[in-house]
Protein backbone atom coordinates (compact mmCIF):
# COMPACT_ATOMS: atom_id res chain seq x y z
CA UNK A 1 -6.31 -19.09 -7.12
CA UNK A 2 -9.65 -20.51 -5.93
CA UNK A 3 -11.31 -16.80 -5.86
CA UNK A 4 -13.45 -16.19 -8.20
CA UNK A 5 -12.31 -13.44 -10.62
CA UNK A 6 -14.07 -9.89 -10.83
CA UNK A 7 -14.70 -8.80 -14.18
CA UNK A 8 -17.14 -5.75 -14.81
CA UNK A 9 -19.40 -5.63 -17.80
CA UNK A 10 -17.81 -3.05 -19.88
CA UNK A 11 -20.97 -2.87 -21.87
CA UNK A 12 -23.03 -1.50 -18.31
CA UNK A 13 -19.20 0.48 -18.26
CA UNK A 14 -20.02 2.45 -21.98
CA UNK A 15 -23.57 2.75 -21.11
CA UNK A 16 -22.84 5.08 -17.66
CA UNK A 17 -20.10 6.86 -19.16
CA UNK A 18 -22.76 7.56 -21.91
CA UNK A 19 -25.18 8.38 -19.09
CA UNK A 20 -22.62 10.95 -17.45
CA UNK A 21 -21.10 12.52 -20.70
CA UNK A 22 -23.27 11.71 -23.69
CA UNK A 23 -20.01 13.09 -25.66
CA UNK A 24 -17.57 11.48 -23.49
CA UNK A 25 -16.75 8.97 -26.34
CA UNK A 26 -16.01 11.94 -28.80
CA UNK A 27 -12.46 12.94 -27.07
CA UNK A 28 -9.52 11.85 -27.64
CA UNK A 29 -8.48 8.95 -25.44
CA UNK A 30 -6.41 11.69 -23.30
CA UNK A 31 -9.60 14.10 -22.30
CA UNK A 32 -11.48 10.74 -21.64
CA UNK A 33 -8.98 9.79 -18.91
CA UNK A 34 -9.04 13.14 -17.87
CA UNK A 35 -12.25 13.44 -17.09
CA UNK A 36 -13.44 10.45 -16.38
CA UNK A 37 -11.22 10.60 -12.76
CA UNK A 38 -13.65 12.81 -11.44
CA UNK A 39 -17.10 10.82 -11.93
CA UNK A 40 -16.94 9.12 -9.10
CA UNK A 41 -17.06 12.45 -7.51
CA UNK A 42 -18.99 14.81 -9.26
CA UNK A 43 -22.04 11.64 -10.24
CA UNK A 44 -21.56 10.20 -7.30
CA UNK A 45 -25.63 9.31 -6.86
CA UNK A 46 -26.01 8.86 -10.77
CA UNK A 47 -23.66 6.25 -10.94
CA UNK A 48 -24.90 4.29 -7.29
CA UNK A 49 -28.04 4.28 -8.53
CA UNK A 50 -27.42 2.69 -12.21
CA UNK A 51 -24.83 0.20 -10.96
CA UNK A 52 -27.16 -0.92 -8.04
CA UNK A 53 -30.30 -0.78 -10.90
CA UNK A 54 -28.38 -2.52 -13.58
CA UNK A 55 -26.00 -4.93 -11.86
CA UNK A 56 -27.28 -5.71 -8.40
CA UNK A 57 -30.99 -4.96 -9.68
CA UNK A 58 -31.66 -3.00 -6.32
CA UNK A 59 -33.24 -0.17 -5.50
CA UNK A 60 -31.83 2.90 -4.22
CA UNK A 61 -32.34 5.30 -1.88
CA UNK A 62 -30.78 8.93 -1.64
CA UNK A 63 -29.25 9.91 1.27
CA UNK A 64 -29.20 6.49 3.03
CA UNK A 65 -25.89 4.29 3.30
CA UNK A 66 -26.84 1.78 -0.01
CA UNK A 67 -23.77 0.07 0.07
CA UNK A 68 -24.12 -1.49 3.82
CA UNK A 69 -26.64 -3.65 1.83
CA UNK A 70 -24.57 -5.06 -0.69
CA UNK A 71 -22.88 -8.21 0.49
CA UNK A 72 -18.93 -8.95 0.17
CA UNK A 73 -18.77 -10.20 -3.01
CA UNK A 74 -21.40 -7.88 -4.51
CA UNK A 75 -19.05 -5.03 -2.79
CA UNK A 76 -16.18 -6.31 -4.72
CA UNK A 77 -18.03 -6.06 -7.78
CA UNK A 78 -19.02 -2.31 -7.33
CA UNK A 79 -15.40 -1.39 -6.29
CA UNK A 80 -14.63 -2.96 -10.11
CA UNK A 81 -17.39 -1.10 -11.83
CA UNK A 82 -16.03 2.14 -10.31
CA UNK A 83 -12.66 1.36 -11.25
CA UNK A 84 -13.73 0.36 -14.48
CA UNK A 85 -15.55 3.82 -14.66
CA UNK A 86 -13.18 6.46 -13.18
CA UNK A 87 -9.80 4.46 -13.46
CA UNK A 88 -7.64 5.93 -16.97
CA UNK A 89 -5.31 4.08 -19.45
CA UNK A 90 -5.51 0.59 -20.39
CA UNK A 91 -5.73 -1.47 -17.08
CA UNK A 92 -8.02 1.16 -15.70
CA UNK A 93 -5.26 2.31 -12.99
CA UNK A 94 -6.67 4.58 -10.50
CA UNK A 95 -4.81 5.30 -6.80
CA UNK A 96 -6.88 4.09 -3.79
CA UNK A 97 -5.79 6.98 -1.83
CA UNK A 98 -7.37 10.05 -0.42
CA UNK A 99 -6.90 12.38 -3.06
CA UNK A 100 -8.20 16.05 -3.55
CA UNK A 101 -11.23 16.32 -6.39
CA UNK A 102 -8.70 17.82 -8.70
CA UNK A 103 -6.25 15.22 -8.59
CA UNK A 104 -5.16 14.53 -12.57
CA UNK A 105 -2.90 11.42 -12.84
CA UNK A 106 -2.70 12.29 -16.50
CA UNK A 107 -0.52 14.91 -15.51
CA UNK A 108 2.45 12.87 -15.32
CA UNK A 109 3.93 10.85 -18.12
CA UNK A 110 5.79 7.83 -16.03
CA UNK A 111 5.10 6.09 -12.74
CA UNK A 112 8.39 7.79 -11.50
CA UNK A 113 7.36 11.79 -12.17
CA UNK A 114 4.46 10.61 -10.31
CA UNK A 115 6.59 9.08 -7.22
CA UNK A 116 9.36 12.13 -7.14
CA UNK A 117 6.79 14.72 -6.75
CA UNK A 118 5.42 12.38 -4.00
CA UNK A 119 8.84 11.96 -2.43
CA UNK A 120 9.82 15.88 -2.43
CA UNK A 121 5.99 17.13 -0.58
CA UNK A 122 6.58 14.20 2.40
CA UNK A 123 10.33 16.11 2.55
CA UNK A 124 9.23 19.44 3.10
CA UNK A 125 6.07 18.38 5.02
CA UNK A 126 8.88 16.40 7.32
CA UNK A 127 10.68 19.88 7.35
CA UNK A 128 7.84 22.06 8.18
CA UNK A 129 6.74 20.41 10.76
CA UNK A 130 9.78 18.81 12.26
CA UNK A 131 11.01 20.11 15.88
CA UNK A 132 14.78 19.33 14.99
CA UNK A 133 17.51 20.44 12.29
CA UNK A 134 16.04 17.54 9.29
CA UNK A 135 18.67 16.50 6.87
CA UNK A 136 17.11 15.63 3.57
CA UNK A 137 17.35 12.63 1.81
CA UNK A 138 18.34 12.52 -1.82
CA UNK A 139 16.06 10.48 -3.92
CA UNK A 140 15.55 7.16 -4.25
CA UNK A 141 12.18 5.51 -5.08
CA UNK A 142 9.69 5.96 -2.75
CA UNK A 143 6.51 3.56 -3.66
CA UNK A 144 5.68 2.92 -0.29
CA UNK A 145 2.65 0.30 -0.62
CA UNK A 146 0.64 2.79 -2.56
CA UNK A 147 -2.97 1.47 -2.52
CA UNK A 148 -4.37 1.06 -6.17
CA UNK A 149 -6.86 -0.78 -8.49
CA UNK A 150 -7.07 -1.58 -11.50
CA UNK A 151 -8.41 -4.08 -14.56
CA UNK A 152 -5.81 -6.73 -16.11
CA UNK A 153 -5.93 -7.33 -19.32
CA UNK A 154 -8.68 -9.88 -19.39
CA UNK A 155 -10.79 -7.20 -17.70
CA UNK A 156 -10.31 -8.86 -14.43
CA UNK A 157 -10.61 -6.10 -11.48
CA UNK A 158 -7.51 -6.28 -8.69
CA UNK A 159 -6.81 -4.57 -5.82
CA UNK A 160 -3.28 -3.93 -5.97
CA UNK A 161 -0.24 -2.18 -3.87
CA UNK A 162 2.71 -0.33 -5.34
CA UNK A 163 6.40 -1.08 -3.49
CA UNK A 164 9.69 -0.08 -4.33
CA UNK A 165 11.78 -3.14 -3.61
CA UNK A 166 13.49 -1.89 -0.75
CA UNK A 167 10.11 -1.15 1.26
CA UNK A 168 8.40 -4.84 -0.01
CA UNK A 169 11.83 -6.58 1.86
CA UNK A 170 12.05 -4.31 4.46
CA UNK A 171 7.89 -4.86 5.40
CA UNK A 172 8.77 -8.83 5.29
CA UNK A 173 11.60 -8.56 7.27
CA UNK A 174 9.56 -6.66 9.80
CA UNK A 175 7.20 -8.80 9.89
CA UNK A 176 9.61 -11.62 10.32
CA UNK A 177 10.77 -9.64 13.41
CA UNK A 178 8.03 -9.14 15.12
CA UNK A 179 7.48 -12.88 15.57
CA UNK A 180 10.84 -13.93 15.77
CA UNK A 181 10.47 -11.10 18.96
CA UNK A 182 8.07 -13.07 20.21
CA UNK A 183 9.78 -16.32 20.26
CA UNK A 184 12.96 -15.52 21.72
CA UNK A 185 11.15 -13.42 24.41
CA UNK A 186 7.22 -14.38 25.10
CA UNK A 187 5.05 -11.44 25.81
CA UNK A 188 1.27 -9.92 25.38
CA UNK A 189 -0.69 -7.25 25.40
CA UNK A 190 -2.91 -6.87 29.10
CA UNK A 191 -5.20 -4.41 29.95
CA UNK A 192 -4.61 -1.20 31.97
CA UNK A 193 -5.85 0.23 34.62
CA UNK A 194 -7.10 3.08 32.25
CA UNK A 195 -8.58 1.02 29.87
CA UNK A 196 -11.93 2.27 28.66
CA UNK A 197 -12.15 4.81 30.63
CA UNK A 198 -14.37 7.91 29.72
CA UNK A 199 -12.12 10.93 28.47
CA UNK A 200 -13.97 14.42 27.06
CA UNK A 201 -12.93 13.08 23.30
CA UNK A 202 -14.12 9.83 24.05
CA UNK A 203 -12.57 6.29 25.53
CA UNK A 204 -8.89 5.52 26.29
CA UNK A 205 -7.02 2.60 25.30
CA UNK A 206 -5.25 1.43 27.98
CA UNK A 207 -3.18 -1.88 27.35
CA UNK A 208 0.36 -2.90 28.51
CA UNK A 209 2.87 -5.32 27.42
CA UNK A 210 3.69 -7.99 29.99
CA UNK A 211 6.80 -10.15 29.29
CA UNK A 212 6.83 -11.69 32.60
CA UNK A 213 9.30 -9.19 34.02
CA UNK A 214 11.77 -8.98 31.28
CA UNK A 215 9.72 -5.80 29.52
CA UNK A 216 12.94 -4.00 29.19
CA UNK A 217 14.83 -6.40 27.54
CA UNK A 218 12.33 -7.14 25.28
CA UNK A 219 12.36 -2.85 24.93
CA UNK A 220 15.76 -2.96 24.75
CA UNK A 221 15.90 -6.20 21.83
CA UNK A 222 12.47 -4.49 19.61
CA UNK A 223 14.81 -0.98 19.65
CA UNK A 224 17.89 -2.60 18.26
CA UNK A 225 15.56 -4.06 16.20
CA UNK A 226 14.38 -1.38 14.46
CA UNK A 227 17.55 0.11 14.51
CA UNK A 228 18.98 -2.51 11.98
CA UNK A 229 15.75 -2.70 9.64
CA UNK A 230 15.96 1.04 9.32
CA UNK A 231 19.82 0.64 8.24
CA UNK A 232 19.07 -2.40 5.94
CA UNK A 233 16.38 -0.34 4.72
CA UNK A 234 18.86 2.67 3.90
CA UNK A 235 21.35 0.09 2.32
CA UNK A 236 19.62 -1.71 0.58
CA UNK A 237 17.75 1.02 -1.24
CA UNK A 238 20.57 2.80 -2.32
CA UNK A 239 22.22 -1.22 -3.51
CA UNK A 240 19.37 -0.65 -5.88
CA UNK A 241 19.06 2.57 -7.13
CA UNK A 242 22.91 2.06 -8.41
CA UNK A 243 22.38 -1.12 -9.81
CA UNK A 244 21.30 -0.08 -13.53
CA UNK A 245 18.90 -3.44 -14.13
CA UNK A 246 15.26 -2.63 -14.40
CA UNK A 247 13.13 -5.00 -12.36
CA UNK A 248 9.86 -5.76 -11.88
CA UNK A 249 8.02 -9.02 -9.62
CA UNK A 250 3.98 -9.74 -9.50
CA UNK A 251 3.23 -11.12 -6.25
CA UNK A 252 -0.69 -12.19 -6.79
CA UNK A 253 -2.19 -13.58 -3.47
CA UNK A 254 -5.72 -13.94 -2.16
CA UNK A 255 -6.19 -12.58 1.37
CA UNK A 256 -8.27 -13.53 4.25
CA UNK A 257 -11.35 -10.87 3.22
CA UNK A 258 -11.32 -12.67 -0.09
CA UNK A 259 -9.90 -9.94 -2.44
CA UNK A 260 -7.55 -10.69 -5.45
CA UNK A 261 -4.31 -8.82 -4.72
CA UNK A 262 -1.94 -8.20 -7.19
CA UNK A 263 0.72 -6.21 -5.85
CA UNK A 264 4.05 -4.87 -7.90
CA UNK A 265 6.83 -4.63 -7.20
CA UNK A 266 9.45 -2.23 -8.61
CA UNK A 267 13.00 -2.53 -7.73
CA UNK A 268 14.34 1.38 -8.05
CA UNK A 269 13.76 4.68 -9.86
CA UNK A 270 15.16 3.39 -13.29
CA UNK A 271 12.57 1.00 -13.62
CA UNK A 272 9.89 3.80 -12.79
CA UNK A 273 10.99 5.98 -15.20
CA UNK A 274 9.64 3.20 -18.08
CA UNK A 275 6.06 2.79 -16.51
CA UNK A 276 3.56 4.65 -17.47
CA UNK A 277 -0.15 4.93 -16.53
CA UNK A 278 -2.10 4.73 -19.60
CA UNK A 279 0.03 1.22 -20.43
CA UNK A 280 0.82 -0.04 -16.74
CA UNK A 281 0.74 -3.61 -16.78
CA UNK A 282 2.49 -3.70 -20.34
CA UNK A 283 5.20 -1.59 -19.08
CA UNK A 284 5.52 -3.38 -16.14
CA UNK A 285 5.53 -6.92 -17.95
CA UNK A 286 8.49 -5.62 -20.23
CA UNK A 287 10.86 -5.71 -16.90
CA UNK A 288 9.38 -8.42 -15.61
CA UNK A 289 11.28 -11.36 -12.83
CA UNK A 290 10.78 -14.11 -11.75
CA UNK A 291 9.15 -14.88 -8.42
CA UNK A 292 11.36 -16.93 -6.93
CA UNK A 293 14.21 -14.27 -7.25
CA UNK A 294 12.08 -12.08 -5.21
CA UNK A 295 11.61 -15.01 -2.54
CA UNK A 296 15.47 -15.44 -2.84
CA UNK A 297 15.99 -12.20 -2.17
CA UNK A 298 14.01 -12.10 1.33
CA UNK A 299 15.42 -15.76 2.47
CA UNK A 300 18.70 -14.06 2.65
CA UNK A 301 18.06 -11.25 4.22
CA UNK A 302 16.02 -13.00 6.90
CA UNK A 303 18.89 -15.27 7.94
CA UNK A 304 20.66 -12.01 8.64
CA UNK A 305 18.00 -10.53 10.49
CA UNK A 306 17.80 -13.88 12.71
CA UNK A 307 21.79 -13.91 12.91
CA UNK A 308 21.52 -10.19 14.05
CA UNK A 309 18.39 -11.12 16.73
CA UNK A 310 20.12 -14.26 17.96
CA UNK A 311 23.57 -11.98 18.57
CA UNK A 312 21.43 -9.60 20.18
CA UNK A 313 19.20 -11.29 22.73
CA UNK A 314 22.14 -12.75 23.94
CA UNK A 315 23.73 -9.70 24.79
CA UNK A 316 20.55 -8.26 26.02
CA UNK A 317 20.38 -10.79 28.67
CA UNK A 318 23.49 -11.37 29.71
CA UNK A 319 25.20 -7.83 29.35
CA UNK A 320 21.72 -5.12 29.69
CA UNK A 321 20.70 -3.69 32.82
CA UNK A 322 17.39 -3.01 32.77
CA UNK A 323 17.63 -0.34 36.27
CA UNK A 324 19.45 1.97 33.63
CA UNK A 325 17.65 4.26 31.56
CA UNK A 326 19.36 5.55 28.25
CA UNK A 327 18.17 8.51 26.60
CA UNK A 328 17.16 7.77 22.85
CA UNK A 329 16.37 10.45 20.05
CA UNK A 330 13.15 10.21 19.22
């Protein structure tokens, strides 16, 4: 990859920790991950002020918005030093998530104790606040491009995402969609009649789609569309939550803001059950695949998806009457 790497200074690292907790290095490695996930908290202007001292050798000033000075790269580096600092176990894993302050990852011995508690609060909340009779879903892995960081072995900071398999195919195949959409029938965005205007919260957004007349077709083709990746979705999760292999894939990329990404991907709840947090990327390695079976894996189901589209906007056309107006569950 022709990004630089990121790699903190775990010296500065010991000396903060020092700073925060002169004891800190007198627990066992347990407390110390324990703790140390609520520094960036509870020290919040102890620790800007060293890093931006030490590393970026800047001052800084209390109360004002330091980081706005800090260019992209040197914003990078802070988000490593932080992760370096607050992140527990050996690759420094910390979630990139809004999380309360006494959020304790050590609570939970493998990635997938983690991921069912996860899955059983969205089924309530969907419960609670649901309008309509829900029928729950029994569990399946439910990683759902997680947002994480953390340090590789080589003490190399990543930003990272957590899939299950089913969600990492099912987000390429929509993508895939959405411009294959496109293709078959042309459209864009155009502004409203609304648009902008002053509101007593603020400023609508007023923009509608124009496919040069055919907007219910192409209503009619992106529902059926969704339709079908929501099925595959369903099908292809539970495919691998039977199948009893343990799977991992890497897929490292650099993306267009110029941050390493090293996302995982773990095929179903198994596989979860055998990762941990304080030996992630070990765990992970012990499972791991090969790329390319990954890549196999989405070629084929995206020559179904365009077999499905290509059925479909045929029909649309020829057999859908856009004067009629079905009503759809919501």
């Amino acid at each position: 990859m022709s990004q630089k790497a990121i790699k903190p200074d775990q010296t500065i690292v010991k000396r903060l920790l020092m700073l925060i907790d002169p004891l800190f290095f007198s627990y066992d490695q347990r407390k110390q991950d324990r703790v140390r996930q609520a520094y960036n908290y509870n020290h919040d202007d102890l620790i800007n002020e060293f890093l931006f001292k030490h590393v970026f050798n800047l001052a800084f000033e209390a109360g004002e918005d330091n980081e706005e000075r800090l260019s992209k790269e040197q914003q990078h580096l802070f988000n490593a030093y932080t992760t370096a600092l607050g992140g527990i176990g050996q690759n420094a894993f910390r979630f990139n998530e809004m999380l309360p302050k006494d959020f304790d990852l050590t609570r939970y011995s493998t990635l997938h104790d983690y991921d069912l508690e996860e899955f059983k609060y969205q089924q309530n909340a969907i419960k609670e606040h649901s309008s309509e009779t829900y029928a729950e879903k029994p569990y399946r892995l439910h990683l759902n491009h997680n947002w994480i960081r953390m340090i590789d072995d080589e003490g190399c900071f990543y930003y990272s995402t957590q899939s299950s398999l089913a969600h990492y195919v099912n987000d390429k195949l929509s993508e895939h969609a959405s411009k294959r959409i496109d293709q078959l029938i042309p459209h864009r965005l155009v502004e409203g009649p609304d648009n902008e205007k002053e509101v007593e919260s603020g400023y609508l957004w007023d923009f509608i789609v124009d496919a040069n007349g055919l907007e219910r077709q192409l209503e009619e083709l992106k529902e059926r569309s969704r339709d079908y990746l929501n099925g595959i979705y369903d099908q292809l999760n539970e495919a691998f939550d039977q199948d009893p292999e343990c799977a991992v894939y890497f897929d490292k990329t650099e993306s267009g803001c110029d941050e390493l990404h090293w996302d995982v991907i773990i095929k179903n709840a198994q596989t979860a059950k055998r990762i941990s947090f304080q030996s992630y990327l070990k765990d992970c390695g012990t499972f791991l695949k090969p790329t390319e079976e990954l890549e196999d894996l989405v070629k084929q189901e995206v020559e179904k998806l365009d077999e499905f589209l290509n059925d479909n906007v045929k029909d649309v056309m020829e057999n859908f009457d856009p004067k009629v107006t079905r009503l759809r569950k919501k």
